[in-house]
N, C-alpha and C. Protein backbone atom coordinates (compact mmCIF):
# COMPACT_ATOMS: atom_id res chain seq x y z
N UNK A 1 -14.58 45.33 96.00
CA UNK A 1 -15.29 45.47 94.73
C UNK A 1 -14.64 46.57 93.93
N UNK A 2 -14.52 46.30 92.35
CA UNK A 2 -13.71 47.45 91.81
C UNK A 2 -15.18 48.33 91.39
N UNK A 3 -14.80 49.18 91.13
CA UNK A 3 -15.41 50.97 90.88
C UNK A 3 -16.55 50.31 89.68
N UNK A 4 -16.65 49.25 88.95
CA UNK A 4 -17.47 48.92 87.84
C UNK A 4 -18.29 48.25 88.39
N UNK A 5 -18.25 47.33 89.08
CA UNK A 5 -18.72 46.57 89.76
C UNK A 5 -19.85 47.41 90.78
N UNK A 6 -19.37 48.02 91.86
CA UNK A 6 -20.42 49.05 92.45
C UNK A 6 -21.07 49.88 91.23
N UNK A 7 -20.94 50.44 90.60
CA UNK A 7 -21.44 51.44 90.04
C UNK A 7 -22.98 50.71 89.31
N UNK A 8 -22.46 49.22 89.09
CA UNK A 8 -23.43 48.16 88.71
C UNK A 8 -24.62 47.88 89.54
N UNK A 9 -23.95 48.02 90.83
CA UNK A 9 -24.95 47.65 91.64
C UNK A 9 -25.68 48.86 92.56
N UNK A 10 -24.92 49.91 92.57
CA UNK A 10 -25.36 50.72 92.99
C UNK A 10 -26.45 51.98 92.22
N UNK A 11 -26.31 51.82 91.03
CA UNK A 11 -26.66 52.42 89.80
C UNK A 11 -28.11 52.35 89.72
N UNK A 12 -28.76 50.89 89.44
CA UNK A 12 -30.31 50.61 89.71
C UNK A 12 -30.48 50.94 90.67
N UNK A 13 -29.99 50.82 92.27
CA UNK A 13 -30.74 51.11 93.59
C UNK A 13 -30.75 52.60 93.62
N UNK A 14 -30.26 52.92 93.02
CA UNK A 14 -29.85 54.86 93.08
C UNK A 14 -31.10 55.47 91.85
N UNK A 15 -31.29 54.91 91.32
CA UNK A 15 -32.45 54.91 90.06
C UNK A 15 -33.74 54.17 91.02
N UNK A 16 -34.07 53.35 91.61
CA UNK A 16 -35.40 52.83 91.64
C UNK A 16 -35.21 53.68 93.10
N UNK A 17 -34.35 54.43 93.75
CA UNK A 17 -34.91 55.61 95.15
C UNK A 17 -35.50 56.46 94.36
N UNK A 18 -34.93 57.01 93.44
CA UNK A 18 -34.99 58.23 93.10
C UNK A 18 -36.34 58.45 92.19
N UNK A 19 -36.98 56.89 91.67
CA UNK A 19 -38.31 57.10 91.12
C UNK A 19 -39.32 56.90 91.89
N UNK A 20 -38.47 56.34 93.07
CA UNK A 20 -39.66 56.16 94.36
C UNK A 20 -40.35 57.28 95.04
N UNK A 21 -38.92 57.79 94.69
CA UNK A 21 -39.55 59.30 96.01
C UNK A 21 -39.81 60.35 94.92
N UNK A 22 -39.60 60.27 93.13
CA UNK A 22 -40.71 61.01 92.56
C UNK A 22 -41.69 60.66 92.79
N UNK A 23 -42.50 59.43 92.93
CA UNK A 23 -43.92 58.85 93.14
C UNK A 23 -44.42 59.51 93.98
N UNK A 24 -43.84 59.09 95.06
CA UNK A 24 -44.30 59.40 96.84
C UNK A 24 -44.30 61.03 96.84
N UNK A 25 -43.54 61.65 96.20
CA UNK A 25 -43.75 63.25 96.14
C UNK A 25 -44.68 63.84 95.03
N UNK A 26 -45.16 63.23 94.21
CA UNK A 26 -46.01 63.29 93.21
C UNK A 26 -47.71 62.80 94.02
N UNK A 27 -47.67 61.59 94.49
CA UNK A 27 -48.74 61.27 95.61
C UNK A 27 -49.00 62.33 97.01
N UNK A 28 -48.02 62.86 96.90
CA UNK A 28 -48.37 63.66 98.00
C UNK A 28 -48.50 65.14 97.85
N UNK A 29 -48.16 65.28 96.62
CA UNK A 29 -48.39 66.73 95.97
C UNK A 29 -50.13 66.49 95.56
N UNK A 30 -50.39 65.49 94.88
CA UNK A 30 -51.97 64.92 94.91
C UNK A 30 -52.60 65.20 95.88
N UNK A 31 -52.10 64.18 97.28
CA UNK A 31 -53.06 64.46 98.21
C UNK A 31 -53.63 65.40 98.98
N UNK A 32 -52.12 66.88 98.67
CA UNK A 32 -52.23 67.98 99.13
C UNK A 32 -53.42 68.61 98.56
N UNK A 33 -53.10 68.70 96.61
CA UNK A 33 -54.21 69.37 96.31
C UNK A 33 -55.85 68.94 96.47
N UNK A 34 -55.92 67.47 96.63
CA UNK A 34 -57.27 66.88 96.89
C UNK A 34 -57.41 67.51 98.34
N UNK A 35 -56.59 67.73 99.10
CA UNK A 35 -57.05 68.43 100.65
C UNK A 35 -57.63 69.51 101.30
N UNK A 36 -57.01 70.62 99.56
CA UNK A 36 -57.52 71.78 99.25
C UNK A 36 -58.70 72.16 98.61
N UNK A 37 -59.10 71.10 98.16
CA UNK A 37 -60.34 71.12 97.70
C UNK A 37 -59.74 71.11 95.95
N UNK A 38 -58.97 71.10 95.44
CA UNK A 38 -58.81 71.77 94.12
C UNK A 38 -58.76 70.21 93.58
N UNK A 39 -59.58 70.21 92.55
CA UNK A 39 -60.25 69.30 91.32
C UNK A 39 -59.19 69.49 90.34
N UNK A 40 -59.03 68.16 89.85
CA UNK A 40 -58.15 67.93 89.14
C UNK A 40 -58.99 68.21 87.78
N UNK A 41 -58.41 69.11 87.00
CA UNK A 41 -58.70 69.60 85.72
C UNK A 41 -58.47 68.43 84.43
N UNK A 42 -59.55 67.98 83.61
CA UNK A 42 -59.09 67.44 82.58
C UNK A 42 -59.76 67.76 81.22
N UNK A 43 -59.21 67.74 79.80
CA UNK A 43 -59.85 68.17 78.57
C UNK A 43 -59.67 67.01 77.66
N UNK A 44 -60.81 66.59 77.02
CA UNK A 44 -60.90 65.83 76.58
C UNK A 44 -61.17 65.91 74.81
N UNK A 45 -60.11 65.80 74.08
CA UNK A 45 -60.80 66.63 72.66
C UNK A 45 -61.12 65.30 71.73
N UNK A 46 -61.86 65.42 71.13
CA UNK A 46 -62.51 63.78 69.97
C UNK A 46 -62.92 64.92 68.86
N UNK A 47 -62.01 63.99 68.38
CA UNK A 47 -62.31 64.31 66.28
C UNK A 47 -62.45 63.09 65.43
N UNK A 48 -62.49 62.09 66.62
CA UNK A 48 -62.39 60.44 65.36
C UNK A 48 -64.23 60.45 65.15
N UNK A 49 -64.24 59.71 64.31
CA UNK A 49 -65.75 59.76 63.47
C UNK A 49 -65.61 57.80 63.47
N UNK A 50 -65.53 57.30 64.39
CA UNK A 50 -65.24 55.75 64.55
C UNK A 50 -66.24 56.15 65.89
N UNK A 51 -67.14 54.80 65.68
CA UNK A 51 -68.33 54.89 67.38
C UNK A 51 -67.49 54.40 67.98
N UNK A 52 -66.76 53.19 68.37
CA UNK A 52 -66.01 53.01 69.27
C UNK A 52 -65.62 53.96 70.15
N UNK A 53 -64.26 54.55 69.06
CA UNK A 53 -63.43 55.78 70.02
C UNK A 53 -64.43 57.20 70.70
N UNK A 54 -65.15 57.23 70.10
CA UNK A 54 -66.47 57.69 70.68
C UNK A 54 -66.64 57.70 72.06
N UNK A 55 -66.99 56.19 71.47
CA UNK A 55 -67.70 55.71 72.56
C UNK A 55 -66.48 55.45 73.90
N UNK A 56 -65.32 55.06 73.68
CA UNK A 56 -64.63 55.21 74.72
C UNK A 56 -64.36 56.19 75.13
N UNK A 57 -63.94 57.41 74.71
CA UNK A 57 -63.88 58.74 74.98
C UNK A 57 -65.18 59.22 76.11
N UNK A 58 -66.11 59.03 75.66
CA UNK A 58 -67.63 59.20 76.34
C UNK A 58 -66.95 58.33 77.57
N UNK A 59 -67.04 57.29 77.75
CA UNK A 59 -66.65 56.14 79.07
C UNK A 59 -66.04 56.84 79.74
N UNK A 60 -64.69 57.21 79.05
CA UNK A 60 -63.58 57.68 79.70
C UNK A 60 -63.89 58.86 80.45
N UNK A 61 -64.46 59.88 79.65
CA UNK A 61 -64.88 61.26 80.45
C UNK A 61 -65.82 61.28 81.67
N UNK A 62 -67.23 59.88 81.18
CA UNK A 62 -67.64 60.24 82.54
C UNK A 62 -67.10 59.60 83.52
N UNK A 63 -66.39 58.62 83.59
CA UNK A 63 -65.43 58.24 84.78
C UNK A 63 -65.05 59.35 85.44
N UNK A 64 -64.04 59.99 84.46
CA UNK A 64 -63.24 61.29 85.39
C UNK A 64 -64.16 61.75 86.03
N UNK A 65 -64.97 62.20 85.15
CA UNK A 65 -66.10 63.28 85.94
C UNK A 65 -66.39 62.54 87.28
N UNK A 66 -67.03 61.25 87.18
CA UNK A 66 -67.54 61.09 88.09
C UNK A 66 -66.31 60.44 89.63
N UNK A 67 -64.84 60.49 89.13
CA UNK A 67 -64.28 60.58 90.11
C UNK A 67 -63.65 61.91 90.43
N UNK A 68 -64.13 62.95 90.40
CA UNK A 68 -64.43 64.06 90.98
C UNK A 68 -63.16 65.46 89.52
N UNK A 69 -62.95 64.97 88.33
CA UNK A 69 -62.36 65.74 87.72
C UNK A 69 -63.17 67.09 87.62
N UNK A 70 -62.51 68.14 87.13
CA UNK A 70 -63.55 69.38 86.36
C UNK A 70 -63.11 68.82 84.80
N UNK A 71 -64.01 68.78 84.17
CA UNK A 71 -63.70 68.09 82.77
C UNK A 71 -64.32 69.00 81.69
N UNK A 72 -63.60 69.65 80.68
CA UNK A 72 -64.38 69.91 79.75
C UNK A 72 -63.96 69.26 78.64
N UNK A 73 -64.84 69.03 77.31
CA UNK A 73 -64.61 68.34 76.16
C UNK A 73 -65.12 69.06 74.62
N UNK A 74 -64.47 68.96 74.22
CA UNK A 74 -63.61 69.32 72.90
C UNK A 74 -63.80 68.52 71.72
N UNK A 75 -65.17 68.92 70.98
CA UNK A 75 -65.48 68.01 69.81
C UNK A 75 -65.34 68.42 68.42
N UNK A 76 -64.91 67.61 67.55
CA UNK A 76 -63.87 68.58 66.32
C UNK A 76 -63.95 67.51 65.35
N UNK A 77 -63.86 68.52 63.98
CA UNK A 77 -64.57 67.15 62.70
C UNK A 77 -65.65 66.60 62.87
N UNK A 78 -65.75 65.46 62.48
CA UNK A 78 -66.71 63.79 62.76
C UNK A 78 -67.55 64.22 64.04
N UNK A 79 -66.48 64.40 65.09
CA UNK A 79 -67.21 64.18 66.67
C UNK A 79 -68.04 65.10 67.16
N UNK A 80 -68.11 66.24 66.31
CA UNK A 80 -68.70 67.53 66.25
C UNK A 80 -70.51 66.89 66.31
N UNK A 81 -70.93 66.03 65.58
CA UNK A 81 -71.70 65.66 65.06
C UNK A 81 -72.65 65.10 66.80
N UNK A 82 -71.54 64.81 67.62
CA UNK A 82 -72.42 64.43 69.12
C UNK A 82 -72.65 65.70 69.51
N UNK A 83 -72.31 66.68 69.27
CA UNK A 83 -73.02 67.72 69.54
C UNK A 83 -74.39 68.35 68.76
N UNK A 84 -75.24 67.70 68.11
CA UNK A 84 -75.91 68.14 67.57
C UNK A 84 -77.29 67.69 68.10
N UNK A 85 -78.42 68.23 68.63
CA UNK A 85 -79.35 67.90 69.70
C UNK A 85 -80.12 66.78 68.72
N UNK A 86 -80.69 66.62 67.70
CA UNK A 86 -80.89 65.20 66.72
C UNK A 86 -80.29 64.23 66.63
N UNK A 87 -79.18 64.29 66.63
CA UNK A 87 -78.00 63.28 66.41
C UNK A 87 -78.33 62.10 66.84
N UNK A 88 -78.50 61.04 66.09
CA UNK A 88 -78.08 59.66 66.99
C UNK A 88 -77.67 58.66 65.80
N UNK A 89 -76.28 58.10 66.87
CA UNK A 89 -75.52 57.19 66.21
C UNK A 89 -75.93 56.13 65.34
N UNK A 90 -75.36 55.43 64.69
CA UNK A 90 -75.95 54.51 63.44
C UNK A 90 -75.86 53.45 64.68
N UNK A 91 -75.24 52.76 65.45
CA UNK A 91 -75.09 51.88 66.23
C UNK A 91 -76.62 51.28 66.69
N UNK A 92 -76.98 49.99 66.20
CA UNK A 92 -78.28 49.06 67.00
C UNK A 92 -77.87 48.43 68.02
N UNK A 93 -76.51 48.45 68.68
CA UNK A 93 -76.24 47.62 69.27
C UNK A 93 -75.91 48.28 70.68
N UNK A 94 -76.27 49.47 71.24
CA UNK A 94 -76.68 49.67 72.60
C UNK A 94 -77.19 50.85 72.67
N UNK A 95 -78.23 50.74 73.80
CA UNK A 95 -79.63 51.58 74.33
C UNK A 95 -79.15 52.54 73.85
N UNK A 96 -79.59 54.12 74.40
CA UNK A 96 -79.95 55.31 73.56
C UNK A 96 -78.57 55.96 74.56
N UNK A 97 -78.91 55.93 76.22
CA UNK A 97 -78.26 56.02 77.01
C UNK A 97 -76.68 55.92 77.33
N UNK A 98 -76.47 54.66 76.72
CA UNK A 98 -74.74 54.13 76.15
C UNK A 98 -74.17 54.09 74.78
N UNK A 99 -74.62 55.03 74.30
CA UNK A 99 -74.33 55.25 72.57
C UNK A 99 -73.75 57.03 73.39
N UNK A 100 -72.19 56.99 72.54
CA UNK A 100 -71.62 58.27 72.75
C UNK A 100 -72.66 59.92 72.62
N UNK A 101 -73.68 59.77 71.94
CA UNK A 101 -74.23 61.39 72.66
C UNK A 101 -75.16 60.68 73.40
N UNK A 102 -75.36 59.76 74.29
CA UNK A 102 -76.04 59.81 75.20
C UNK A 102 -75.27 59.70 76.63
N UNK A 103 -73.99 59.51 76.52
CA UNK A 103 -73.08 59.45 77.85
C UNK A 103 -72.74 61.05 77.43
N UNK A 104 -72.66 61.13 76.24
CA UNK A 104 -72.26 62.97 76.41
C UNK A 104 -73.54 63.91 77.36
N UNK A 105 -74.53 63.83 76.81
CA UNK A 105 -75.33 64.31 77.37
C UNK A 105 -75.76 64.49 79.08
N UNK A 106 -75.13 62.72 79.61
CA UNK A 106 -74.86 62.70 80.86
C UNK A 106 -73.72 63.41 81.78
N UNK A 107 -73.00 63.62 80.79
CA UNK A 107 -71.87 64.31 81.43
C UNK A 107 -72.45 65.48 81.12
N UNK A 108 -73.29 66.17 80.38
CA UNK A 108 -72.91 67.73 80.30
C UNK A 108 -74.46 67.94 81.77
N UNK A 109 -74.95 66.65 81.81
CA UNK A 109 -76.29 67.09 82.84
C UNK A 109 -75.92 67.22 84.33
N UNK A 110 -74.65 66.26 84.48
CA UNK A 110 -73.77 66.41 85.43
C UNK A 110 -72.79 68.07 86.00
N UNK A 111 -72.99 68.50 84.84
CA UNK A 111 -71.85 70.03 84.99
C UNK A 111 -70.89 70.54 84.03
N UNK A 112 -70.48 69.08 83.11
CA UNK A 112 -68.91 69.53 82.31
C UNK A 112 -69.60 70.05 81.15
N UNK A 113 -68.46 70.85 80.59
CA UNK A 113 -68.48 71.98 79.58
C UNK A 113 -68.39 71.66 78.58
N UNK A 114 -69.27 71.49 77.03
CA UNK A 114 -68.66 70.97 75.81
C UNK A 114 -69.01 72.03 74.93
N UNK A 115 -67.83 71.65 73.92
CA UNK A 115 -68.05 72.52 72.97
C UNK A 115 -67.56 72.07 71.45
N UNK A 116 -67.85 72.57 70.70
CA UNK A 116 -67.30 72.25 69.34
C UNK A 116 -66.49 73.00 68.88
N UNK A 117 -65.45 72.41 67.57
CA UNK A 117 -64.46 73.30 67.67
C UNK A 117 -64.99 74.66 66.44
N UNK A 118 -64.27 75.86 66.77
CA UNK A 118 -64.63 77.01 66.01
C UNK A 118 -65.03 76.46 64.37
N UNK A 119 -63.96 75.83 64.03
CA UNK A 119 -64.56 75.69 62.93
C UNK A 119 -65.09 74.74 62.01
N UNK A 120 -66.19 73.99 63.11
CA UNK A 120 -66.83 72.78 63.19
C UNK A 120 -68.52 73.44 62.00
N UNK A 121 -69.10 74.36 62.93
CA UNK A 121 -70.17 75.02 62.10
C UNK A 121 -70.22 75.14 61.01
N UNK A 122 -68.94 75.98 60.87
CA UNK A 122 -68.86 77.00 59.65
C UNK A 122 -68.56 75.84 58.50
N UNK A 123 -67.91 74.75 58.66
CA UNK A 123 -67.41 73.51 57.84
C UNK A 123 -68.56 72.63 57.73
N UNK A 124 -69.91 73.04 58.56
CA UNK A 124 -71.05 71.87 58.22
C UNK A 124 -72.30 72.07 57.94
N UNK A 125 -73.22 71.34 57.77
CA UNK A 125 -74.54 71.93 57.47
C UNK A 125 -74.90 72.49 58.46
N UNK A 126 -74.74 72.65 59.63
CA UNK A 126 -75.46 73.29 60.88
C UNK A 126 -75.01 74.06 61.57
N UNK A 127 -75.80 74.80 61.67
CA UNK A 127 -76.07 76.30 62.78
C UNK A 127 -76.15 76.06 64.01
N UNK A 128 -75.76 77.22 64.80
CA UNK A 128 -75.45 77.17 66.42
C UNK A 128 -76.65 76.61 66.98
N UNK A 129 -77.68 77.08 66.72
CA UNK A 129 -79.02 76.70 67.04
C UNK A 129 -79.52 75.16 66.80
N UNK A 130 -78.67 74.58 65.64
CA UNK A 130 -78.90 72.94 66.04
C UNK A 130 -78.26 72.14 66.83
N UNK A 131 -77.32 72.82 67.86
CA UNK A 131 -76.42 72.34 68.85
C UNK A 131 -77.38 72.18 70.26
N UNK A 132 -76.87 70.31 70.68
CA UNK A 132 -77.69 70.51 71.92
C UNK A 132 -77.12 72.03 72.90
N UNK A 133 -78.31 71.74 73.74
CA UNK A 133 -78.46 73.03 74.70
C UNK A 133 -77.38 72.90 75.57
N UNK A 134 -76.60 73.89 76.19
CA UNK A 134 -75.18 74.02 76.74
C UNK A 134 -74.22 73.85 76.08
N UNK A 135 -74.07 73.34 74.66
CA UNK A 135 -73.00 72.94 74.02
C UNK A 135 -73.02 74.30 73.46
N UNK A 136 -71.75 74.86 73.06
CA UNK A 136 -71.15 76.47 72.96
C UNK A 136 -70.17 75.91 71.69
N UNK A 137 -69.57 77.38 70.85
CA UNK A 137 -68.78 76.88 69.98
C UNK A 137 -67.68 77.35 70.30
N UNK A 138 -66.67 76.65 70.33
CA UNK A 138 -65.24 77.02 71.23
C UNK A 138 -64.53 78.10 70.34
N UNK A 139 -64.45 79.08 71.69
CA UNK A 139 -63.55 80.19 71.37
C UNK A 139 -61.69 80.02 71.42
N UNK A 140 -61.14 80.08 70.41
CA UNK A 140 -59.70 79.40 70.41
C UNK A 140 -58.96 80.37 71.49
N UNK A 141 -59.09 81.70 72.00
CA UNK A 141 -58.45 82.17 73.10
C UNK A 141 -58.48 81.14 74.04
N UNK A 142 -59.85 81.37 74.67
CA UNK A 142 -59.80 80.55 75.96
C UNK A 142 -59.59 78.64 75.93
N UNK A 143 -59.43 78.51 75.12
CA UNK A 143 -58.97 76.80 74.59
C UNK A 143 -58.19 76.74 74.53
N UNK A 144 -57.31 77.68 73.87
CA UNK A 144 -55.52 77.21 74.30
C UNK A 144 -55.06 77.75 75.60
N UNK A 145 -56.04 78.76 75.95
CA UNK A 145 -55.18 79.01 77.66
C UNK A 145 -55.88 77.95 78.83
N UNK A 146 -56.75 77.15 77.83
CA UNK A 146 -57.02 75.57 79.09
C UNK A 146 -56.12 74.54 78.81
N UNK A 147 -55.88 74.91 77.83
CA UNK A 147 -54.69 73.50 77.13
C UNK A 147 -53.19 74.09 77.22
N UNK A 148 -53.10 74.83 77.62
CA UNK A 148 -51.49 75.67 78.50
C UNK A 148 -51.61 75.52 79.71
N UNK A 149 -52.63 75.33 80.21
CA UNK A 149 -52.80 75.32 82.00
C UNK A 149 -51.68 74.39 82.59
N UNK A 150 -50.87 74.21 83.13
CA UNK A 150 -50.13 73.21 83.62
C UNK A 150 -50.71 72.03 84.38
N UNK A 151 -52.40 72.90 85.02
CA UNK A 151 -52.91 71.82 85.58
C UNK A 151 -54.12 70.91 85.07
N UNK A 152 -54.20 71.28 83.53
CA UNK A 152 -54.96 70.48 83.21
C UNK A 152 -54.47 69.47 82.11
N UNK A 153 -54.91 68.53 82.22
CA UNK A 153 -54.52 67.23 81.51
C UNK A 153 -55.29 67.21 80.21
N UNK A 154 -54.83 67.07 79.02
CA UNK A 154 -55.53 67.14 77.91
C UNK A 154 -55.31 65.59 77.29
N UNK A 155 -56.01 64.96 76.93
CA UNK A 155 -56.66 63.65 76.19
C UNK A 155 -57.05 63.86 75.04
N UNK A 156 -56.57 63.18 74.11
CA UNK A 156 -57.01 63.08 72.69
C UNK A 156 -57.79 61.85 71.76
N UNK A 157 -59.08 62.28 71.13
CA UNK A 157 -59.24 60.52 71.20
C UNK A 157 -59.84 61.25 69.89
């Protein structure tokens, strides 16, 4: 075989080892930290003002949560508005429970951390005090040193 020829064939098999055993070392860097007990960190930030993305965002978070992430979430603009203990969506078309501040609410009864962004308040009719209970107004120090973390995964919806 001339030198083009191998390089042809040897080229993909040298490429699909080498993404194999990133996997398999990536899976096993996983399984290490799941062994240690250490929770996979994720942040979830929503600024769309669409119920859908909302509402998937909500889905999405309590999944993680409930497959064992530490999750906090990050509501900004529009989405600010699921943080508000009155709030409920224009949507007739599901229970109180599956409308995005009611999966929010499940997740924050569960443990995860939400907050609105700093300058969500100050940009709306409402005061800290009309924010459901546990919801905090995010301090931008400690928000960008969760969103620098190497180990936490940030999501944008």
């Amino acid at each position: 075989m001339n030198s083009s020829r191998l390089t042809r064939f040897f080229l993909p098999l040298a490429t699909l080892a080498l993404g194999l055993g990133a996997s398999l070392a990536s899976h096993a860097s996983s399984e290490a930290s799941a062994e240690q007990g250490a929770a996979e960190k994720a942040m979830v930030i929503v600024t769309s003002d669409s119920l859908q993305t909302q509402g998937m965002a909500m889905v999405l978070s309590r999944t993680m949560q409930q497959q064992g992430a530490e999750l906090n979430i990050l509501l900004c603009d529009q989405a600010g508005d699921l943080a508000i203990a009155d709030y409920q969506s224009e949507s007739a078309l599901a229970p109180k429970d599956m409308k995005p501040e009611g999966l929010l609410q499940m997740i924050m009864d569960d443990g995860s951390k939400v907050a609105v962004c700093a300058l969500y308040l100050p940009n709306s009719d409402y005061q800290e005090s009309d924010l459901r209970e546990g919801v905090s107004a995010a301090e931008p120090g400690p928000m960008a040193e969760m969103m620098r973390d190497p180990d936490t995964k940030v999501f944008h919806f």
